[in-house]
C-alpha atoms as a PDB file:
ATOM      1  CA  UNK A   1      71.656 117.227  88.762  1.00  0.00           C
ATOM      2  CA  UNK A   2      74.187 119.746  88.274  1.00  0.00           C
ATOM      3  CA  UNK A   3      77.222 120.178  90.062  1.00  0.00           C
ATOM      4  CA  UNK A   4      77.031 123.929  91.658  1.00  0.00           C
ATOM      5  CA  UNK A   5      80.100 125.258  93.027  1.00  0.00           C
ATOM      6  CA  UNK A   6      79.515 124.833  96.315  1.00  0.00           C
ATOM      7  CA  UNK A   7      79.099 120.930  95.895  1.00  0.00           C
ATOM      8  CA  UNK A   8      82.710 120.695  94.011  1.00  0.00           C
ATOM      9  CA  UNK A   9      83.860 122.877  97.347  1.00  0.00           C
ATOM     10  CA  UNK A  10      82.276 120.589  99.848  1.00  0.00           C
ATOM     11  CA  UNK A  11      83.428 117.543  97.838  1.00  0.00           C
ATOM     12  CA  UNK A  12      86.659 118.814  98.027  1.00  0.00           C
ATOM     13  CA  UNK A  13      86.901 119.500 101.736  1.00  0.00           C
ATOM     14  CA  UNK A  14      85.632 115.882 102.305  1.00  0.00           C
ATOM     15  CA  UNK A  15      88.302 114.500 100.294  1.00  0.00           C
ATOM     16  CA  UNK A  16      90.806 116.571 102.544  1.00  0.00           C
ATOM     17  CA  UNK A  17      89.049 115.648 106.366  1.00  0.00           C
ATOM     18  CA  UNK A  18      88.979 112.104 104.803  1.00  0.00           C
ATOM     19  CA  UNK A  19      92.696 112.012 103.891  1.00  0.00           C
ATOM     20  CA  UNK A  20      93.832 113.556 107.469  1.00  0.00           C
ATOM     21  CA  UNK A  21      91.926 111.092 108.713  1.00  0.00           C
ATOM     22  CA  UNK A  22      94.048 108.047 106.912  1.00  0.00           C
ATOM     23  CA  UNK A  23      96.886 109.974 107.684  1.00  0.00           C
ATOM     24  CA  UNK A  24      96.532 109.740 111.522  1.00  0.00           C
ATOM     25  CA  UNK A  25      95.578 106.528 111.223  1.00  0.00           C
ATOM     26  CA  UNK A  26      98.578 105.030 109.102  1.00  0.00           C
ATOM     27  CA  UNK A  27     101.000 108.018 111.372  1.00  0.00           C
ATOM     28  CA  UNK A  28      99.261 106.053 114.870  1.00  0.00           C
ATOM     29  CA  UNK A  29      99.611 102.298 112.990  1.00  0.00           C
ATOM     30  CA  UNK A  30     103.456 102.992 112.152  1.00  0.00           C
ATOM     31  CA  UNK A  31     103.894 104.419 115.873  1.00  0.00           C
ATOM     32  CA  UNK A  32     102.272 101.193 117.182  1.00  0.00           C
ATOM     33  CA  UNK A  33     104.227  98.876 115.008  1.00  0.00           C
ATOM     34  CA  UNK A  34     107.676 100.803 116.310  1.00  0.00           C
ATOM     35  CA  UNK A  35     106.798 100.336 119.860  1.00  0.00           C
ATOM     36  CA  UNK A  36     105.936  96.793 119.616  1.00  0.00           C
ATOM     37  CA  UNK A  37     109.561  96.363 117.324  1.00  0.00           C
ATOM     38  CA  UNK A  38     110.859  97.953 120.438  1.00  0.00           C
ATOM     39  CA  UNK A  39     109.154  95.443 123.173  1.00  0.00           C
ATOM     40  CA  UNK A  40     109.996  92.735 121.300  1.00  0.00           C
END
């Protein structure tokens, strides 16, 4: 199949949502590790 514009668009804003979303998560994993650095 070929690729059409629009699929090389909505490939790209996946790539984008999906790279926010490992963003928060390593931005909420390095919060969690300071706070527990900070119980301890």
């Amino acid at each position: 199949m070929p690729h059409s514009a629009l699929h090389e668009k909505k490939k790209k804003s996946n790539l984008i949502i999906l790279s926010l979303i490992i963003g928060w998560c390593v931005v909420i994993f390095a919060l969690a590790i300071i706070k527990m650095k900070v119980w301890i």
